[in-house]
C-alpha atoms as a PDB file:
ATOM      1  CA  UNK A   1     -65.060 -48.874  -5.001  1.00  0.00           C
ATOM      2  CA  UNK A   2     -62.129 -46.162  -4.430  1.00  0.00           C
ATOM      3  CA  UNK A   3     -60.678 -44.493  -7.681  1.00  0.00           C
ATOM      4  CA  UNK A   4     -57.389 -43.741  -7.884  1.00  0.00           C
ATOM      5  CA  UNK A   5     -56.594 -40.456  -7.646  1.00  0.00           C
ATOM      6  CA  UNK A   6     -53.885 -38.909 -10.313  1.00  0.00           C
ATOM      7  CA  UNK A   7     -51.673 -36.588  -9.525  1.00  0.00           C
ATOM      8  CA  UNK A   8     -50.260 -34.425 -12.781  1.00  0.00           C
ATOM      9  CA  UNK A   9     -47.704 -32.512 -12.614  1.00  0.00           C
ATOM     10  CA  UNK A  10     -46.244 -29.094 -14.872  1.00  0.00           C
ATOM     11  CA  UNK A  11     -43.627 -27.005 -15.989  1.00  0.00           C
ATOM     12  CA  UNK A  12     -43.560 -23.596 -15.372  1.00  0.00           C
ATOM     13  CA  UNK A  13     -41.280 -21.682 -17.974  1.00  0.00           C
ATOM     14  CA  UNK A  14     -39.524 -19.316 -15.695  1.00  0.00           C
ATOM     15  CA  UNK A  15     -39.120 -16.086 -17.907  1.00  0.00           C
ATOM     16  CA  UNK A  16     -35.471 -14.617 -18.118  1.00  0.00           C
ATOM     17  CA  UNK A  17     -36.198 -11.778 -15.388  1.00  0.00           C
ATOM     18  CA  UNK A  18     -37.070 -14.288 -12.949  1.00  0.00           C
ATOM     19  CA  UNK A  19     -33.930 -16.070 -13.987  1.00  0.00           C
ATOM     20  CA  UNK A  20     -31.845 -12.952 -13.101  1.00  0.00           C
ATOM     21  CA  UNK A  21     -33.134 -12.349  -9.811  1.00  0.00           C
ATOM     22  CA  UNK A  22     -32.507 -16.141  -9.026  1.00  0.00           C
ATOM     23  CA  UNK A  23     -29.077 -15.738  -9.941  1.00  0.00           C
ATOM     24  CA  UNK A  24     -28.432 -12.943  -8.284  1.00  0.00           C
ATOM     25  CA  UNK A  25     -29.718 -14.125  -4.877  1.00  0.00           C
ATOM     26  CA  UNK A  26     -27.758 -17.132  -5.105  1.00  0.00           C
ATOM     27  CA  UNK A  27     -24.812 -17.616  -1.830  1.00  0.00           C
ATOM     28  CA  UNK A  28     -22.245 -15.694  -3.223  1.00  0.00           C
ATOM     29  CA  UNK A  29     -18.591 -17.863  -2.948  1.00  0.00           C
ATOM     30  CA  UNK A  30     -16.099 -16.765  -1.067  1.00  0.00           C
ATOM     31  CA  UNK A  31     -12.580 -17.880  -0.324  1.00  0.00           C
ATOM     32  CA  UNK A  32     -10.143 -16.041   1.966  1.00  0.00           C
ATOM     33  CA  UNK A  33      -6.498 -15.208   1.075  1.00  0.00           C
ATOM     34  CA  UNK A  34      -4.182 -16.175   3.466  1.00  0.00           C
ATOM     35  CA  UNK A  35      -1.069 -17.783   1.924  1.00  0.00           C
ATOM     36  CA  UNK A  36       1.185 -19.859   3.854  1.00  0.00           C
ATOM     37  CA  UNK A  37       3.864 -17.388   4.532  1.00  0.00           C
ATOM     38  CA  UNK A  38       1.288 -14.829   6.451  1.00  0.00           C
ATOM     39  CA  UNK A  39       0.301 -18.187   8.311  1.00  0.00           C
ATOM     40  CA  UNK A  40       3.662 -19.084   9.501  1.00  0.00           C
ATOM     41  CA  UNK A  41       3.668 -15.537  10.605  1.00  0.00           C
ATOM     42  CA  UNK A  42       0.849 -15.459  12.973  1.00  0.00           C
ATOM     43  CA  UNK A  43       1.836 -18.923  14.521  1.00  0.00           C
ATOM     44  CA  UNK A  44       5.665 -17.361  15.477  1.00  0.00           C
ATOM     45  CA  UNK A  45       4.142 -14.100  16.655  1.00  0.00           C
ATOM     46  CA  UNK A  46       2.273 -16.309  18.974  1.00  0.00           C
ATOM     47  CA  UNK A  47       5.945 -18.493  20.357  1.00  0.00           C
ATOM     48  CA  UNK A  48       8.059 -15.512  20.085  1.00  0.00           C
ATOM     49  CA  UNK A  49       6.739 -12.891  21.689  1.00  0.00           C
ATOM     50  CA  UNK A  50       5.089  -9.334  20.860  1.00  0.00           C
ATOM     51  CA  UNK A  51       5.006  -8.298  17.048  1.00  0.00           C
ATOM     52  CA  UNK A  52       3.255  -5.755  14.776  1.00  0.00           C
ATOM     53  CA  UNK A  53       1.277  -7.699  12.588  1.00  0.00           C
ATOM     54  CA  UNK A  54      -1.788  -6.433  10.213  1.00  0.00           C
ATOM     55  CA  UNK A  55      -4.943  -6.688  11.673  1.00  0.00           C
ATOM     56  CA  UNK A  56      -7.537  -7.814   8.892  1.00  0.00           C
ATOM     57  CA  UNK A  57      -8.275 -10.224   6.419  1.00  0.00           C
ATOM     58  CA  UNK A  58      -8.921 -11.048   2.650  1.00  0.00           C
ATOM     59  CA  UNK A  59     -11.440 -12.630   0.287  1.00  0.00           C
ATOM     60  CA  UNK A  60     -12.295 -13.150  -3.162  1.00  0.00           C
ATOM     61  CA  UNK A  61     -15.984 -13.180  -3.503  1.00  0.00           C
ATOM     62  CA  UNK A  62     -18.186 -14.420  -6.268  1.00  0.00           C
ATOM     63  CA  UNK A  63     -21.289 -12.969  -7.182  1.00  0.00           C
ATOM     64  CA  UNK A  64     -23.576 -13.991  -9.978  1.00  0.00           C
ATOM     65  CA  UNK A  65     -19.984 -14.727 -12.083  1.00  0.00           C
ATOM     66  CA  UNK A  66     -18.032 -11.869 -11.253  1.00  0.00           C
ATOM     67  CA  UNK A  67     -15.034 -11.496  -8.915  1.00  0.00           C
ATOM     68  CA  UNK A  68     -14.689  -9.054  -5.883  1.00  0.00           C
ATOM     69  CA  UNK A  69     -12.480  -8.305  -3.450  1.00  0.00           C
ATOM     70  CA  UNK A  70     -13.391  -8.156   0.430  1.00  0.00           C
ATOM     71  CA  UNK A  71     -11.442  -6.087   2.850  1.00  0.00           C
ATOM     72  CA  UNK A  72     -12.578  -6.614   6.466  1.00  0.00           C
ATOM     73  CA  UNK A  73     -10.409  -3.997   8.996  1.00  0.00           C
ATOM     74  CA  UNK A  74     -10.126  -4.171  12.477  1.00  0.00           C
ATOM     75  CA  UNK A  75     -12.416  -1.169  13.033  1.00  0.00           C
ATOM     76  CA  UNK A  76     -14.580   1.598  10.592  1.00  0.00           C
ATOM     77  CA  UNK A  77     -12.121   4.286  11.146  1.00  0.00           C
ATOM     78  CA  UNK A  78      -9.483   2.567   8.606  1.00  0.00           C
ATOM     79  CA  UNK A  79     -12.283   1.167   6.260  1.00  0.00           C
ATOM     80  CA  UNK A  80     -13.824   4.951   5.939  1.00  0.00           C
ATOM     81  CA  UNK A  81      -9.774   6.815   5.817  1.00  0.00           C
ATOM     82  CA  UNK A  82      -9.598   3.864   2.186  1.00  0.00           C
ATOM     83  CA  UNK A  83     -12.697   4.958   1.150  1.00  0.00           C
ATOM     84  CA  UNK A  84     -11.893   9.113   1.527  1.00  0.00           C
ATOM     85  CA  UNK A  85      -8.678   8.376  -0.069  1.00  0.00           C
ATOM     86  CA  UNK A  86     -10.118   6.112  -3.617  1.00  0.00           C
ATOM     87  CA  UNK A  87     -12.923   8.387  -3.876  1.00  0.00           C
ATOM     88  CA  UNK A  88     -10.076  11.288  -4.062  1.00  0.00           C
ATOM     89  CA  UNK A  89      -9.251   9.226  -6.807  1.00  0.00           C
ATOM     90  CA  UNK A  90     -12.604   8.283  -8.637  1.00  0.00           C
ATOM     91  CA  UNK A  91     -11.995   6.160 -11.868  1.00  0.00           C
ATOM     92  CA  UNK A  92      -8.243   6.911 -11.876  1.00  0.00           C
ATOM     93  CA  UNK A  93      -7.302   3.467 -13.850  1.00  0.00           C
ATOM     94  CA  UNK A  94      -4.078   3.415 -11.073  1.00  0.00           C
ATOM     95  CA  UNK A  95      -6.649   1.705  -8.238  1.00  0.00           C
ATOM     96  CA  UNK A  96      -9.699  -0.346  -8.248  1.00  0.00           C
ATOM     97  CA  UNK A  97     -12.892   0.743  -7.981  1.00  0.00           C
ATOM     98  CA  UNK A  98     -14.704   1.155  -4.613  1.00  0.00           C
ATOM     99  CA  UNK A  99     -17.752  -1.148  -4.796  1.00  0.00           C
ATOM    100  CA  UNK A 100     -18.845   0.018  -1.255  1.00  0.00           C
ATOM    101  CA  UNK A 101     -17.918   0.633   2.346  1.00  0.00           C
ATOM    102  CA  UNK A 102     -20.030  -0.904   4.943  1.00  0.00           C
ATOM    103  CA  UNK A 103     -18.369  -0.104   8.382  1.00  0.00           C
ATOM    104  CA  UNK A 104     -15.327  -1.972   8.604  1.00  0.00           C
ATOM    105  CA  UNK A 105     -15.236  -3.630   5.381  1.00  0.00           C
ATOM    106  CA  UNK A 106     -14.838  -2.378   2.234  1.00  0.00           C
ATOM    107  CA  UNK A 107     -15.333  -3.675  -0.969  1.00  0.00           C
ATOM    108  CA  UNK A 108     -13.286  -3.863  -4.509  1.00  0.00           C
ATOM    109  CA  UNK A 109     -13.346  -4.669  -7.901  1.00  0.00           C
ATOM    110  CA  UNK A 110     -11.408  -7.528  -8.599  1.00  0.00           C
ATOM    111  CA  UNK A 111      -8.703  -6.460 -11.231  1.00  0.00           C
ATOM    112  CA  UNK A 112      -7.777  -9.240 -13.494  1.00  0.00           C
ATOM    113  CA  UNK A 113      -3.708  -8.035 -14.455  1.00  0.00           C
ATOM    114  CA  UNK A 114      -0.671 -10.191 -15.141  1.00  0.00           C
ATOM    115  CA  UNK A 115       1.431 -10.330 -11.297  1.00  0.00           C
ATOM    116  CA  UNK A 116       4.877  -8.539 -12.025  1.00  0.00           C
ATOM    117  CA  UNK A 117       7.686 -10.928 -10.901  1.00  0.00           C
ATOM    118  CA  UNK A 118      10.819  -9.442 -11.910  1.00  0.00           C
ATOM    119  CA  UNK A 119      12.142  -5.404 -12.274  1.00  0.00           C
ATOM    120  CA  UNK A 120      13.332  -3.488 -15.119  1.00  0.00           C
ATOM    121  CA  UNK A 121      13.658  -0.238 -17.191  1.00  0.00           C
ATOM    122  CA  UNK A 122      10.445  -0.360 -18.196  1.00  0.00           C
ATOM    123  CA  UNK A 123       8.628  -1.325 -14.803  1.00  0.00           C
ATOM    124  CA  UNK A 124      10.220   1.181 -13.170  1.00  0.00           C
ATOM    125  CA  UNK A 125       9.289   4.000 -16.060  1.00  0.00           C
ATOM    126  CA  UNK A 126       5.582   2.861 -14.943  1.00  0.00           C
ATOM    127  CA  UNK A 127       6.108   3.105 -11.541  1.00  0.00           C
ATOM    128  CA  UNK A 128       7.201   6.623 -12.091  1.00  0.00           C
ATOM    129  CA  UNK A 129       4.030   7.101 -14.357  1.00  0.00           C
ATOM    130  CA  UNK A 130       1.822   5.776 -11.000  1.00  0.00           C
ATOM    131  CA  UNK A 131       3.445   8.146  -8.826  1.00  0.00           C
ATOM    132  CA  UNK A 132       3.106  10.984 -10.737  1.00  0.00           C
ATOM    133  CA  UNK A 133      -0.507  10.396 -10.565  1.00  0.00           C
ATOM    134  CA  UNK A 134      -0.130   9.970  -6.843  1.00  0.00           C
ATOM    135  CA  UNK A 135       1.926  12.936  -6.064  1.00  0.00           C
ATOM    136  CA  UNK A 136      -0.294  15.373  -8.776  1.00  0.00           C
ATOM    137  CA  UNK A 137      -3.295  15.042  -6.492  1.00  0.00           C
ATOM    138  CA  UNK A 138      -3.797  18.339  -4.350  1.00  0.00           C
ATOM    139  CA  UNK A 139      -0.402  18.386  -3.303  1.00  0.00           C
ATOM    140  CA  UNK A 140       0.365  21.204  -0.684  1.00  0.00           C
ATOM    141  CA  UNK A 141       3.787  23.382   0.119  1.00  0.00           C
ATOM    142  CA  UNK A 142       4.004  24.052   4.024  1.00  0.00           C
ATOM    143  CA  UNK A 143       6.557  25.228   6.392  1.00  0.00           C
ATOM    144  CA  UNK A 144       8.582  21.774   7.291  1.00  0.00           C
ATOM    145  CA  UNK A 145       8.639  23.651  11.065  1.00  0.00           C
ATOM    146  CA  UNK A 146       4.891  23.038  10.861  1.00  0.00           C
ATOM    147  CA  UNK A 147       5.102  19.244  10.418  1.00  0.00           C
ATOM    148  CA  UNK A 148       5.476  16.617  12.119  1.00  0.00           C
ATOM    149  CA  UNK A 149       8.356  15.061  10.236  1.00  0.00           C
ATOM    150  CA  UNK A 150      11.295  16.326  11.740  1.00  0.00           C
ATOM    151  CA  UNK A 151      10.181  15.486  15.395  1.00  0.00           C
ATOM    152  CA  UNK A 152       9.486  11.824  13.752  1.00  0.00           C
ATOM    153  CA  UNK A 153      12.438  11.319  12.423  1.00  0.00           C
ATOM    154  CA  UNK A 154      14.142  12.653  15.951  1.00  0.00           C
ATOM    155  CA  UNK A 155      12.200  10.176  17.594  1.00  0.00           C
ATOM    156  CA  UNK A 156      13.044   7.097  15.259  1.00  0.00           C
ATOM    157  CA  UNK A 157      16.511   7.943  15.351  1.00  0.00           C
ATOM    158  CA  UNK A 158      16.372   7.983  19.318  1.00  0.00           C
ATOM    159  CA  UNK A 159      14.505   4.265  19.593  1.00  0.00           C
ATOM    160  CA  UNK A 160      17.308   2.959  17.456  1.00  0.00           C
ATOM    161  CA  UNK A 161      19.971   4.117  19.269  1.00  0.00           C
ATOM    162  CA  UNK A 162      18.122   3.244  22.640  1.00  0.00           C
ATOM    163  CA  UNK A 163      17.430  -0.486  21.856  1.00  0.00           C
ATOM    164  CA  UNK A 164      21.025  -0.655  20.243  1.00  0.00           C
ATOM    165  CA  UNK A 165      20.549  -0.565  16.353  1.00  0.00           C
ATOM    166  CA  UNK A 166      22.488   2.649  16.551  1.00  0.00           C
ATOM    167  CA  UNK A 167      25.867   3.234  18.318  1.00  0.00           C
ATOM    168  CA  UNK A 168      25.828   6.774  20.090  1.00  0.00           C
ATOM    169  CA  UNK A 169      28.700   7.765  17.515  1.00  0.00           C
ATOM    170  CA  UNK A 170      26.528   6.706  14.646  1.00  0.00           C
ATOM    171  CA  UNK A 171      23.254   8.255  16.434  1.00  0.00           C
ATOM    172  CA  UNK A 172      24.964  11.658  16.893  1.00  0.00           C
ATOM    173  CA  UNK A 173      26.019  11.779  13.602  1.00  0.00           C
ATOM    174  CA  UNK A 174      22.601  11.177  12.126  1.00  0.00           C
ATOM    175  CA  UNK A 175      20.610  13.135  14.423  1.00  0.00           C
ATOM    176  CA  UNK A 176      23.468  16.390  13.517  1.00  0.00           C
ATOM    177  CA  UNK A 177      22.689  15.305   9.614  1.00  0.00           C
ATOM    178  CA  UNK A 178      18.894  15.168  10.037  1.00  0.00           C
ATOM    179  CA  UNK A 179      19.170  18.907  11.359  1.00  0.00           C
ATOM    180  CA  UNK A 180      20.908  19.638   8.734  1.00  0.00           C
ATOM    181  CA  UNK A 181      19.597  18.596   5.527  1.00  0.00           C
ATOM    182  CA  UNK A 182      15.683  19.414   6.816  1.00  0.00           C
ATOM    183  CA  UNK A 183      14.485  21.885   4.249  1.00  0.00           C
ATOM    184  CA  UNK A 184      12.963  25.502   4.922  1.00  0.00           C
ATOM    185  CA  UNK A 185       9.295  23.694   3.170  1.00  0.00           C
ATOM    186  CA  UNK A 186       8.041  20.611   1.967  1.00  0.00           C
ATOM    187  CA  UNK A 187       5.335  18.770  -0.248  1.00  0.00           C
ATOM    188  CA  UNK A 188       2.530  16.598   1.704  1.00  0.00           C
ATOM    189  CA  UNK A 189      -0.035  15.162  -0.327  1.00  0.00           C
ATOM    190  CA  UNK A 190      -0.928  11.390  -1.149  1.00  0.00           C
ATOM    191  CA  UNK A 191       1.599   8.798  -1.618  1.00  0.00           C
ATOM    192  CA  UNK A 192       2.032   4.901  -1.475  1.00  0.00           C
ATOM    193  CA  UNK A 193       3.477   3.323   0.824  1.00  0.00           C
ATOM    194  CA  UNK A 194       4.192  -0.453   0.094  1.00  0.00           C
ATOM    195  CA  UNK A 195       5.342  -0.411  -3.840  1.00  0.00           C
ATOM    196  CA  UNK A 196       6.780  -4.004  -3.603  1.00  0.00           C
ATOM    197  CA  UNK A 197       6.235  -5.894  -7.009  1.00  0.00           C
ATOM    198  CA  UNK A 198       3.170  -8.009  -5.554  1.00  0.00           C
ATOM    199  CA  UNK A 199       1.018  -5.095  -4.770  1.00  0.00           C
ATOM    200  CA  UNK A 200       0.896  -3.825  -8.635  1.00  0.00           C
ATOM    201  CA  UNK A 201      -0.888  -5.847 -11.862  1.00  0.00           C
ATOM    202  CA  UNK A 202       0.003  -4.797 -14.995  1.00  0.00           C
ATOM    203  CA  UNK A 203      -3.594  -3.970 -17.145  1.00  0.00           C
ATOM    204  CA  UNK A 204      -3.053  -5.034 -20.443  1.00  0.00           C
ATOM    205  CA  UNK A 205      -5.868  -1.804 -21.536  1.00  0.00           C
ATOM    206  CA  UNK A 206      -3.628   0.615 -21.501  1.00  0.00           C
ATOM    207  CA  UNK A 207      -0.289  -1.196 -20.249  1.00  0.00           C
ATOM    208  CA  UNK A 208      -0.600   0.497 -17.452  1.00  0.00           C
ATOM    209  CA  UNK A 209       0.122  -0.490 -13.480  1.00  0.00           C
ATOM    210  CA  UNK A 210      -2.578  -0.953 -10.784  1.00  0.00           C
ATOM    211  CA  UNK A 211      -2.034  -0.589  -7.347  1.00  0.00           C
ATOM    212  CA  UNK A 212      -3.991  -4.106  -5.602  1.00  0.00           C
ATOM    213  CA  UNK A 213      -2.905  -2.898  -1.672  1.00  0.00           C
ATOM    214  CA  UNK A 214      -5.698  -0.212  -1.382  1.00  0.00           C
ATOM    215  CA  UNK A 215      -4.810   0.359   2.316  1.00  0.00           C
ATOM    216  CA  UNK A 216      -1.065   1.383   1.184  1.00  0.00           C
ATOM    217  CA  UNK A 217      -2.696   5.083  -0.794  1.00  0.00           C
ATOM    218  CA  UNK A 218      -2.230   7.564   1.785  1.00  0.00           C
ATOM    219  CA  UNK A 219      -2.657  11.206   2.312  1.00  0.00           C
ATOM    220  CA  UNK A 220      -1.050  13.983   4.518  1.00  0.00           C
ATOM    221  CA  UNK A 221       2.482  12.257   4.064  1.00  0.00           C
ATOM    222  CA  UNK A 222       5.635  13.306   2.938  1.00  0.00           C
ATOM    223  CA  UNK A 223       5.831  13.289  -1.106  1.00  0.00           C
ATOM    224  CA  UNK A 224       8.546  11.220  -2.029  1.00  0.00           C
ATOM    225  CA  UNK A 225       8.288   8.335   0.386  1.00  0.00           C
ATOM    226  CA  UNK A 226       6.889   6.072  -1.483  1.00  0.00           C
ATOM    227  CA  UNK A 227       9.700   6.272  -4.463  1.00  0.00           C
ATOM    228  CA  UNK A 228      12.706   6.161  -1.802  1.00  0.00           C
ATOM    229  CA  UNK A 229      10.994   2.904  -0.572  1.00  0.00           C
ATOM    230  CA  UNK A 230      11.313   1.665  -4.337  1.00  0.00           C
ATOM    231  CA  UNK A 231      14.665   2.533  -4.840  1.00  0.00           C
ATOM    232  CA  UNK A 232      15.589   0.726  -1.770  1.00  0.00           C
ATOM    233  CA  UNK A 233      13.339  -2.272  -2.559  1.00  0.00           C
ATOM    234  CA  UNK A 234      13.224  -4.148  -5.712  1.00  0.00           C
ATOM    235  CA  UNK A 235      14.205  -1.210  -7.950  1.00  0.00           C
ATOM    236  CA  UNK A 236      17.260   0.204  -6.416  1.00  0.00           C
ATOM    237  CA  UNK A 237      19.234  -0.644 -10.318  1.00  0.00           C
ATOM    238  CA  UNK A 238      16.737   1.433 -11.772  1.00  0.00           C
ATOM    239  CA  UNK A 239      16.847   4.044  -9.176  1.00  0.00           C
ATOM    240  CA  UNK A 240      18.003   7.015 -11.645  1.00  0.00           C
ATOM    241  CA  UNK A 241      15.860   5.933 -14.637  1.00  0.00           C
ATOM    242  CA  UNK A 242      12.587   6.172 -12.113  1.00  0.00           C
ATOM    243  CA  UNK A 243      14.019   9.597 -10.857  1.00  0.00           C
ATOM    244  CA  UNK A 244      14.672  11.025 -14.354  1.00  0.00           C
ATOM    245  CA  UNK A 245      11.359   9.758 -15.866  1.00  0.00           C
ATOM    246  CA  UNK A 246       9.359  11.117 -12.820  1.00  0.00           C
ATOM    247  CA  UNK A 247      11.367  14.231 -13.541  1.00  0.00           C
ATOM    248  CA  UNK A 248       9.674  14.609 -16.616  1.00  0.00           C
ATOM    249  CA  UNK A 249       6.373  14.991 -14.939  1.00  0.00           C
ATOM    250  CA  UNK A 250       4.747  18.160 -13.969  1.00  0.00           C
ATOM    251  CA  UNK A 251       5.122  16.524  -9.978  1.00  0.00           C
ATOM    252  CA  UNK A 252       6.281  18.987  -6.908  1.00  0.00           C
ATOM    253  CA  UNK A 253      10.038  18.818  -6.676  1.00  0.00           C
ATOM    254  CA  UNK A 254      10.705  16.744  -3.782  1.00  0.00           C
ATOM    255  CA  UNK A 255      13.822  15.867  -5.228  1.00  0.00           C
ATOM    256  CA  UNK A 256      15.450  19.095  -4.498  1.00  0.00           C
ATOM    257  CA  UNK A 257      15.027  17.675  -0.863  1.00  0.00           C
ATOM    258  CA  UNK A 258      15.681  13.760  -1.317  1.00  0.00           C
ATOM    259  CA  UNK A 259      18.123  12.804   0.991  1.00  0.00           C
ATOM    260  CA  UNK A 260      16.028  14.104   3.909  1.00  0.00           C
ATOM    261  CA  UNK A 261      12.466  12.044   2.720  1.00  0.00           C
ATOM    262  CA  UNK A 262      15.448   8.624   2.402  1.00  0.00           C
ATOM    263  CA  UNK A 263      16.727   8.869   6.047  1.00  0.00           C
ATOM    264  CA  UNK A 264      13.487   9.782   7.136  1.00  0.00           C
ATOM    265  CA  UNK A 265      11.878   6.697   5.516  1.00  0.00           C
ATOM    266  CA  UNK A 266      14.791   4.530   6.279  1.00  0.00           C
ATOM    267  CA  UNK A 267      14.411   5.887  10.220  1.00  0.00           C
ATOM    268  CA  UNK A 268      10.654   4.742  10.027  1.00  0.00           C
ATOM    269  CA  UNK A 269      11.307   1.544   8.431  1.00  0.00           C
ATOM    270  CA  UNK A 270      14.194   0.198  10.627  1.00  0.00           C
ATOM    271  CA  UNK A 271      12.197   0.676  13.472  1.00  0.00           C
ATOM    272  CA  UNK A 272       8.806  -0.642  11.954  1.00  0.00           C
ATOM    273  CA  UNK A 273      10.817  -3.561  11.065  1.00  0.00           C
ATOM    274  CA  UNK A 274      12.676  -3.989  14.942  1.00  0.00           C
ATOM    275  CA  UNK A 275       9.072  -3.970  16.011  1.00  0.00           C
ATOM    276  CA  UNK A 276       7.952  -6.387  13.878  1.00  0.00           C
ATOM    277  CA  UNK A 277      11.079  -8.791  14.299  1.00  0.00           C
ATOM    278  CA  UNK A 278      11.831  -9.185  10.833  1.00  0.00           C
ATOM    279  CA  UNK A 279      15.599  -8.854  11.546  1.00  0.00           C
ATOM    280  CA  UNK A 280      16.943  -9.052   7.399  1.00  0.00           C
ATOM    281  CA  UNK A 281      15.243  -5.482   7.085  1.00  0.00           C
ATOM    282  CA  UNK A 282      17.078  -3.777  10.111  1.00  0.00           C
ATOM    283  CA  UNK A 283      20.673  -3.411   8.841  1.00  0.00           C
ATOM    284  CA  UNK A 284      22.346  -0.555  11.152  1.00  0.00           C
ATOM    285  CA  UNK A 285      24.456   0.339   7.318  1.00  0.00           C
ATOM    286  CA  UNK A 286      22.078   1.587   5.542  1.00  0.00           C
ATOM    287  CA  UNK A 287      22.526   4.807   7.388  1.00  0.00           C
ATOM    288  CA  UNK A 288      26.031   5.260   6.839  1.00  0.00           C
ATOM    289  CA  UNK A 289      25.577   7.269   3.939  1.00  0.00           C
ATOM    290  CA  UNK A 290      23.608   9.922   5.335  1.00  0.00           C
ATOM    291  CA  UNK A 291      26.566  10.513   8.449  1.00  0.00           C
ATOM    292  CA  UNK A 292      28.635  13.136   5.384  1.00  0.00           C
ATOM    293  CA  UNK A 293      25.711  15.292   5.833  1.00  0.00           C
ATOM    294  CA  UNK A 294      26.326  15.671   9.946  1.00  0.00           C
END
């Protein structure tokens, strides 16, 4: 006669170290960022014809709880220029902290700030505190002569005029102002380049601003571009209360020089903007202040 076998069964306690490592190794969650806007995008570049259009994409990534942000680049030579330029920057509270660069992707804290949806005095007294942390690392003083600004700004002014933006009365009078108000030397150092209101939080630690758009801290450019872009953006009412309160700051004096960083940026941006199609930012009128300097 066959017995029956019986199978018991137990419970291992798992002790809390073991828990860790299990949560930890756990698929991490990830969802990309790609609102419908940047979608609509990349389906007209595809009917309409040739367009600049950013080359990467965007997650959110969770890990055991926490939030990250994944940056994947077209190639490592952009993912390892973000990763000189926050390091430059260590635990500055103005940018999130690099996690870790692994060819062409590079990872971020997530920062958990309120969005900023509308402008006033007191946004843009904070974006004048974010610059002057900006412009206050290693800036330098060269010879303009040994830059290539002016030659830039030549050549923007030429592709305007060429593919009809500018008339030739308009171009000459530009290209005789650029001459002229080109200063003897200038400041290079970092800047940002993209200060629209969706590419800062505000931190309630410290009611400070943090910059989100890593990939828009530069270095080697022209100090000052990254305020004219403001003032001609979302905080042109509060140009002279940015200006004054940056003022205040011991930043290198691009002021003295303004008007020649604004047509250069405006130059750059008209044509970045042809190229790209996006016709409401080319408007040929912008540049008719800057013809009483020719």
């Amino acid at each position: 006669m066959r017995l029956r076998q019986e199978t018991r069964y137990t419970h291992t306690r798992i002790s809390p170290a073991t828990e860790a490592v299990m949560s930890y190794r756990q698929v991490p969650q990830q969802q990309r960022y790609l609102p419908l806007k940047k979608r609509i995008q990349y389906l007209l570049a595809r009917l309409l014809g040739p367009r600049l259009l950013k080359s990467q994409r965007l997650y959110f990534v969770t890990i055991n709880g926490r939030r990250f942000k994944r940056l994947v680049l077209r190639d490592s030579y952009l993912a390892a220029e973000i990763e000189r330029n926050l390091e430059r920057f260590g635990t500055s509270p103005y940018f999130p902290t690099l996690i870790a660069r692994h060819e062409n992707e590079i990872w971020l804290e997530f920062i958990d700030g309120t969005p900023i949806d509308t402008a006033d005095e007191h946004l843009a007294k904070q974006i004048a505190e974010f610059y002057a942390a900006v412009y206050t690392r290693s800036p330098e003083q060269v010879e303009t002569a040994t830059t290539p600004f002016p030659a830039r700004l030549h050549r923007h002014l030429c592709f305007l005029q060429q593919v009809g933006v500018l008339s030739d009365e308009v171009y000459r009078d530009l290209t005789a102002a650029a001459t002229r108000l080109t200063p003897p030397r200038v400041w290079i150092g970092f800047d940002y380049t993209d200060p629209v209101l969706k590419n800062f939080v505000r931190v309630p630690a410290g009611d400070h601003l943090c910059a989100v758009d890593v990939e828009s801290l530069r270095s080697n450019l022209l100090i000052g571009s990254g305020i004219a872009k403001a003032c001609v953006r979302q905080l042109g009412a509060f140009r002279e209360v940015l200006l004054a309160h940056l003022a205040q700051k011991p930043v290198p004096d691009f002021q003295a020089y303004l008007p020649f960083v604004e047509l250069a940026l405006l130059a750059a941006q008209t044509q970045k903007a042809f190229l790209q199609r996006k016709w409401r930012f080319v408007r040929p009128t912008l540049f008719d202040r800057f013809r009483q300097y020719a």
